[in-house]
Protein backbone atom coordinates (compact mmCIF):
# COMPACT_ATOMS: atom_id res chain seq x y z
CA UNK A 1 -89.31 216.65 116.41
CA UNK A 2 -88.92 217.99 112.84
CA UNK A 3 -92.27 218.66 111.16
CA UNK A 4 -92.70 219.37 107.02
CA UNK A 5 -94.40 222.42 106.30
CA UNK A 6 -95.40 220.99 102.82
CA UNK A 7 -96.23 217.89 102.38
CA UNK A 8 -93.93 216.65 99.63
CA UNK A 9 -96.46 216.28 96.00
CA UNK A 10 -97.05 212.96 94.86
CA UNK A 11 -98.63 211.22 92.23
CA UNK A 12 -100.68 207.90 92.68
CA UNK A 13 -100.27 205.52 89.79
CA UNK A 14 -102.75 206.22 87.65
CA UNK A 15 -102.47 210.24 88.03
CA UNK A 16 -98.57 209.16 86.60
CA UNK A 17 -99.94 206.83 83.85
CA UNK A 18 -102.19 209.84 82.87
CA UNK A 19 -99.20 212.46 83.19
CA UNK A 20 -97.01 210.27 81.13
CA UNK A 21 -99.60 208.92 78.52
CA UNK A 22 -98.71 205.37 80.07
CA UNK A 23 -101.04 202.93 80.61
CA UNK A 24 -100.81 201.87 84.91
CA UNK A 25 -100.01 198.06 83.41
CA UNK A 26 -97.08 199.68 81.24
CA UNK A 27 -95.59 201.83 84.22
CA UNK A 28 -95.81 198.62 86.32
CA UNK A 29 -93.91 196.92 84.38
CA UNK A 30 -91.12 199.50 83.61
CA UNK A 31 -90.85 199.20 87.78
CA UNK A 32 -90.40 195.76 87.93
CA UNK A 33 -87.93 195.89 85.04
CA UNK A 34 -85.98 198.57 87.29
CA UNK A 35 -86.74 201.21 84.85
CA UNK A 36 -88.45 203.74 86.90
CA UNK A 37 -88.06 203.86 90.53
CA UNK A 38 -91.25 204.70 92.23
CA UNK A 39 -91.91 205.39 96.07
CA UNK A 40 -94.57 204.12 98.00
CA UNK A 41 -97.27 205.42 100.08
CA UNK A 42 -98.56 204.89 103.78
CA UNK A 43 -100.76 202.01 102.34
CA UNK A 44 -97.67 200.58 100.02
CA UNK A 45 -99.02 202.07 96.75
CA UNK A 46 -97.23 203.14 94.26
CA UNK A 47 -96.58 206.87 94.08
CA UNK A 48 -94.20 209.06 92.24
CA UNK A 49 -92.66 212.18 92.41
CA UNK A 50 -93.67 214.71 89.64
CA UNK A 51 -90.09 214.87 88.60
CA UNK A 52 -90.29 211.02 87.21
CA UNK A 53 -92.57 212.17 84.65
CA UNK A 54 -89.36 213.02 82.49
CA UNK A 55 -87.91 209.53 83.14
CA UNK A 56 -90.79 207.90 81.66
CA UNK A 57 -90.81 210.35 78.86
CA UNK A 58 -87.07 209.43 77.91
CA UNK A 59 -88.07 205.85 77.97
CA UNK A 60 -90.74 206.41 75.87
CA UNK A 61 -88.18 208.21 73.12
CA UNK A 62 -86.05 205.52 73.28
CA UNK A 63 -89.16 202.76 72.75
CA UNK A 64 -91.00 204.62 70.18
CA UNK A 65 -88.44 206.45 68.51
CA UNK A 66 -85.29 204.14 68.23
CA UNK A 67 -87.49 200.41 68.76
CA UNK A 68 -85.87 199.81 71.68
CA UNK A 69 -87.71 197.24 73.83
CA UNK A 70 -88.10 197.76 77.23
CA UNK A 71 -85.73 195.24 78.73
CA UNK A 72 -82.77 196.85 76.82
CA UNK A 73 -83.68 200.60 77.82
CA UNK A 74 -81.87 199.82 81.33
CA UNK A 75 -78.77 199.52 79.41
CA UNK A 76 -78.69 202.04 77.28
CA UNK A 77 -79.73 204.50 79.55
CA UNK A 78 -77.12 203.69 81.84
CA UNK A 79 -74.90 204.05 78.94
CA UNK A 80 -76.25 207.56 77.95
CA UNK A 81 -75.98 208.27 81.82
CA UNK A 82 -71.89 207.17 81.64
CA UNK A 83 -71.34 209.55 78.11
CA UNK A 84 -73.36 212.41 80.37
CA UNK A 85 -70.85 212.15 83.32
CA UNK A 86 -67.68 211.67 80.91
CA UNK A 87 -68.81 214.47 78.87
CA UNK A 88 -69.49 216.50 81.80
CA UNK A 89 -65.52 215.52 83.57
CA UNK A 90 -63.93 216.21 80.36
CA UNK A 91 -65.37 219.76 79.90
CA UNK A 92 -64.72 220.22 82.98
CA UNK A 93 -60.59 219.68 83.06
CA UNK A 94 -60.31 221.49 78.99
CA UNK A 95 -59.57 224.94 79.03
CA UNK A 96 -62.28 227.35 77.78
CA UNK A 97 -60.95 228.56 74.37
């Protein structure tokens, strides 16, 4: 039997919704539109790793900053996500100049 040495760090929901500067209502819905994938803990809470916080504060950008609402964030982050990988192949088959 394999046994962590460190438990892995989580954050409940409201430590996230203070991390973030989201209110817990707000970061529930952004899970149940898909937007942020949470874990969940030994009583079925929701917890997150610390590394979500920049996933919230991308959606925020992209809410605040462009007026995106939240139901069309999925889409244009998965497009953003599909220019990243393209981006990424192509510089990876050009030769360096």
């Amino acid at each position: 039997m394999i046994y962590a040495l460190v438990r892995p760090s989580r954050l409940d929901l409201d430590s996230y919704a203070r991390a973030t500067g989201l209110h817990p209502e707000i970061v529930r819905r952004l899970v149940t539109l898909g937007l942020l994938e949470p874990d969940r803990d030994a009583r079925g809470e929701l917890c997150f790793a610390p590394s979500k916080v920049t996933a919230a504060a991308r959606i925020q950008r992209l809410h605040e900053g462009l007026s995106i609402n939240y139901a069309a964030i999925g889409v244009v982050i998965d497009l953003l996500d599909r220019i990243a990988e393209l981006e990424a192949a192509l510089r990876g088959r050009l030769p360096r100049r």
